[in-house]
N, C-alpha and C. Protein backbone atom coordinates (compact mmCIF):
# COMPACT_ATOMS: atom_id res chain seq x y z
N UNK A 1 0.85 -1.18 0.00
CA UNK A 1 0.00 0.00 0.00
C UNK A 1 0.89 1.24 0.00
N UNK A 2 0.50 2.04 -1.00
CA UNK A 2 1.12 3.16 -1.21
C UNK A 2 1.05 4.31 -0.29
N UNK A 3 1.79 5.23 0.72
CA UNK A 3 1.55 6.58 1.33
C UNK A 3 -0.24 7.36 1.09
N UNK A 4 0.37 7.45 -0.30
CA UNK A 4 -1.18 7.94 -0.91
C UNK A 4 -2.35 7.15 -0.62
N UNK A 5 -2.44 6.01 -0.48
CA UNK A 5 -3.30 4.72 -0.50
C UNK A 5 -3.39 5.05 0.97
N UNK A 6 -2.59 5.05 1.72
CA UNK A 6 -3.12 5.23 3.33
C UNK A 6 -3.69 6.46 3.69
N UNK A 7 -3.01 7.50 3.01
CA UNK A 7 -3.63 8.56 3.53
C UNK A 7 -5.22 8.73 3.27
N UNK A 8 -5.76 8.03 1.64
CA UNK A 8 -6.94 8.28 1.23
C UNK A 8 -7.82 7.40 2.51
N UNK A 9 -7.28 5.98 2.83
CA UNK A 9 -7.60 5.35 3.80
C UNK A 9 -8.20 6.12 4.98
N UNK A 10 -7.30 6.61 5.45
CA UNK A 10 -7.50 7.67 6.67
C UNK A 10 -8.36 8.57 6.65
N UNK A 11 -8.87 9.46 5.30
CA UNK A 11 -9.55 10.30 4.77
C UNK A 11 -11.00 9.91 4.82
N UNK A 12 -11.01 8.46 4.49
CA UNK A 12 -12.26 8.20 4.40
C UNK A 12 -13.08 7.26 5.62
N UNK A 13 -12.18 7.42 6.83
CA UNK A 13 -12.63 7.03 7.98
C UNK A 13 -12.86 8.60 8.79
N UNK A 14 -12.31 9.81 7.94
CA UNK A 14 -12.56 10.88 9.57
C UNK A 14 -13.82 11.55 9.13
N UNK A 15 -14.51 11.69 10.23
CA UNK A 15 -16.15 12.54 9.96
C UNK A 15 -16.31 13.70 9.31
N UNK A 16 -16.97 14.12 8.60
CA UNK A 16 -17.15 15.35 7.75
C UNK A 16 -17.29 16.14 8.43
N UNK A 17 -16.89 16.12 9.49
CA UNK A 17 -17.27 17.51 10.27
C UNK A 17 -15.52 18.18 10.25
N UNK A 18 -14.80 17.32 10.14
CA UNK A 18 -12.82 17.21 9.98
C UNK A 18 -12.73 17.40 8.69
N UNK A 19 -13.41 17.08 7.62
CA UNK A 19 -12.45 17.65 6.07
C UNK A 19 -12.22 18.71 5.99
N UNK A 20 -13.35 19.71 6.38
CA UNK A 20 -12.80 21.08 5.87
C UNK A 20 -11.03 21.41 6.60
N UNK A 21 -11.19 20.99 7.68
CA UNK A 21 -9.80 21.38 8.70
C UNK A 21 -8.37 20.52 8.34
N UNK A 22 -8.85 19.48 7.27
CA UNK A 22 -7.77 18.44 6.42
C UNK A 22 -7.80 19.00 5.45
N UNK A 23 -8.41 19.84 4.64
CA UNK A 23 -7.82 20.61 3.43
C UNK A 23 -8.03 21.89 3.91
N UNK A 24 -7.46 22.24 4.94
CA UNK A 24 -7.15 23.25 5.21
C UNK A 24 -5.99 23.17 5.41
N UNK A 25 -5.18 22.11 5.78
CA UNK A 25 -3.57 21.76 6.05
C UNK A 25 -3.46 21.62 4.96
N UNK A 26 -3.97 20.73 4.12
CA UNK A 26 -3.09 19.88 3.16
C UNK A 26 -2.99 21.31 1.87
N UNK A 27 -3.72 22.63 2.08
CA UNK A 27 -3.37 23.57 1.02
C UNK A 27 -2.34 24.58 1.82
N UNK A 28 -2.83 24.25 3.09
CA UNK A 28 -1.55 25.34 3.85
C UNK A 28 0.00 24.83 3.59
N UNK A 29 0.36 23.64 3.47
CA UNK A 29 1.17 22.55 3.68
C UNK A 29 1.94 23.04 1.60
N UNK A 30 0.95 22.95 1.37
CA UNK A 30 1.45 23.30 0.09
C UNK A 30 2.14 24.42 -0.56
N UNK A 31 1.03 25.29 -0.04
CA UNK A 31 1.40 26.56 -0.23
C UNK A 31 2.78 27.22 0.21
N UNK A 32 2.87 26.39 1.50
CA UNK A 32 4.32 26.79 2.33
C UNK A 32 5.41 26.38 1.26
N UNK A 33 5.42 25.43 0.79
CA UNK A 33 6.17 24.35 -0.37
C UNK A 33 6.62 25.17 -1.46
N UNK A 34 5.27 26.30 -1.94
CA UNK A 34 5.30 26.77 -2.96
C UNK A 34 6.14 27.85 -2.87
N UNK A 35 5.81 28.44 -1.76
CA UNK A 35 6.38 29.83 -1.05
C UNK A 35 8.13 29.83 -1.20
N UNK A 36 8.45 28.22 -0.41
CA UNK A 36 10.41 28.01 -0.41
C UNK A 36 10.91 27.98 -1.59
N UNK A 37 9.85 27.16 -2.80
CA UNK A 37 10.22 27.27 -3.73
C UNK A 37 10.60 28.53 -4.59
N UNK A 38 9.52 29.55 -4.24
CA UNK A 38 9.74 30.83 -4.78
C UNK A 38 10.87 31.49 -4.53
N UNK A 39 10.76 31.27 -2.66
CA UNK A 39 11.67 32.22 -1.98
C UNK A 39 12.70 31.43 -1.18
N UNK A 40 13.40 30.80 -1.20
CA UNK A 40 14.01 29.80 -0.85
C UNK A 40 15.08 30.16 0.55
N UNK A 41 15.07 31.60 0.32
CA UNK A 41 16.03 32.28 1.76
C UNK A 41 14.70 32.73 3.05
N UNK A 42 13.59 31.93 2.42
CA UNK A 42 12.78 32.45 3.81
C UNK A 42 13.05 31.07 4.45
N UNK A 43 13.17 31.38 5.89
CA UNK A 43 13.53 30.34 6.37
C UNK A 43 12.11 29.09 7.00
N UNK A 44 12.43 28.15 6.99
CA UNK A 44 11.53 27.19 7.27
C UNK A 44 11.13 26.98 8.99
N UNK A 45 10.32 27.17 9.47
CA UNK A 45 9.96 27.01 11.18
C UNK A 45 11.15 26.35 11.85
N UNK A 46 11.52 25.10 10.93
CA UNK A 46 12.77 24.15 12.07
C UNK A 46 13.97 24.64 11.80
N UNK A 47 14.09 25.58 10.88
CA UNK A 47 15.39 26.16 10.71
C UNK A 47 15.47 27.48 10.86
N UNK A 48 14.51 27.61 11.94
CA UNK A 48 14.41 29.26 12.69
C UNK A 48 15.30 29.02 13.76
N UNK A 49 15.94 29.97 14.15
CA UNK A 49 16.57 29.83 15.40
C UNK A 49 15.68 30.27 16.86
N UNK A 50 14.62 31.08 15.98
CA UNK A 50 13.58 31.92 17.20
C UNK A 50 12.58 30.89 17.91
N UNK A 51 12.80 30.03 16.82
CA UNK A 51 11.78 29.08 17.45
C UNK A 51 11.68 28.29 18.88
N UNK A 52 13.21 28.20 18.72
CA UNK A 52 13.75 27.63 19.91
C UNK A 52 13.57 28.72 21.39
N UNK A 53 13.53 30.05 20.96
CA UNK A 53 13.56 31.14 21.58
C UNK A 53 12.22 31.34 22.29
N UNK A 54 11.27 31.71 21.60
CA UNK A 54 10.07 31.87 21.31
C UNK A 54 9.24 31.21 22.91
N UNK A 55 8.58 31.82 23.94
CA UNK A 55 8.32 31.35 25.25
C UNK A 55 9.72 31.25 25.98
N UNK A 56 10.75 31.72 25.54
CA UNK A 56 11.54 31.34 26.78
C UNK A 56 11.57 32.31 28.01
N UNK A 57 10.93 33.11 27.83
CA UNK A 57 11.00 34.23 29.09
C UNK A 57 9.67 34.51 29.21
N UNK A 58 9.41 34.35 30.32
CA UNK A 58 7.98 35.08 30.88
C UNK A 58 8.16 36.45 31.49
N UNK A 59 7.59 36.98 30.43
CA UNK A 59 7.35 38.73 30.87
C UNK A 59 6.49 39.10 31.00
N UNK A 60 5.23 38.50 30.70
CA UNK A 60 3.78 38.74 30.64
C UNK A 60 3.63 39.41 29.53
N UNK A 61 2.59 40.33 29.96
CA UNK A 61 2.31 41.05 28.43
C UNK A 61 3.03 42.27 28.72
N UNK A 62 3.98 42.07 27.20
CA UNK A 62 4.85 43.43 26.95
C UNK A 62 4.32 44.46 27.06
N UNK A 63 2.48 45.16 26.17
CA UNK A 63 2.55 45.69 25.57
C UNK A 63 1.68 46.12 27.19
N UNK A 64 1.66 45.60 27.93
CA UNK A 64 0.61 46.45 29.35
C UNK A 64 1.55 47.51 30.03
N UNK A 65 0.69 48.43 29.91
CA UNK A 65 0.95 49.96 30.61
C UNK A 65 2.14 50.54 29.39
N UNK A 66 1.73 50.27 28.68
CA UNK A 66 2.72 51.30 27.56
C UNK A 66 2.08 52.70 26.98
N UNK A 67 0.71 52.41 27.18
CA UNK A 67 0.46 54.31 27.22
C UNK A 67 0.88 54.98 28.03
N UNK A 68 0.88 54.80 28.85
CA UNK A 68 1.34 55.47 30.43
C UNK A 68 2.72 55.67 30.34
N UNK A 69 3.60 54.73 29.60
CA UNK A 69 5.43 54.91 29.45
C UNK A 69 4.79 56.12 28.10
N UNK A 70 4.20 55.72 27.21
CA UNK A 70 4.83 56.61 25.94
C UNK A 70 4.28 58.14 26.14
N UNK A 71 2.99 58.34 27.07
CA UNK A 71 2.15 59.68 27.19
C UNK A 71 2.57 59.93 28.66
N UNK A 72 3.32 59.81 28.92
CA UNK A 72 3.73 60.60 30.09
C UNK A 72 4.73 62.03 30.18
């Protein structure tokens, strides 16, 4: 059985209430594909370095009480 052959497998066991949200990946998924292809120096999520970054500090929310810093 082919990749393709399982995946259709899988497809046709999940409830219709899930396709729209499976071709909602499977064009996001693409599109991203299409995008590296175009642009090939944008970098890919696992080859972000921020990613790793990204939650590592709890500051809460940056953006609270910043009228008060900028209109003072």
């Amino acid at each position: 059985m082919t990749l393709q052959d399982q995946i259709i497998q899988e497809i046709e066991q999940v409830p219709d209430s899930l396709l729209e949200e499976i071709l909602d990946f499977i064009l996001f998924t693409k599109g991203r594909r299409q995008l590296h292809m175009i642009h090939p120096t944008v970098p890919d999520r696992a080859d972000d370095p921020l990613v790793d970054f990204v939650g590592a500090v709890n500051a809460g929310n940056l953006a609270q009480g910043i009228d008060e810093t900028l209109y003072e």
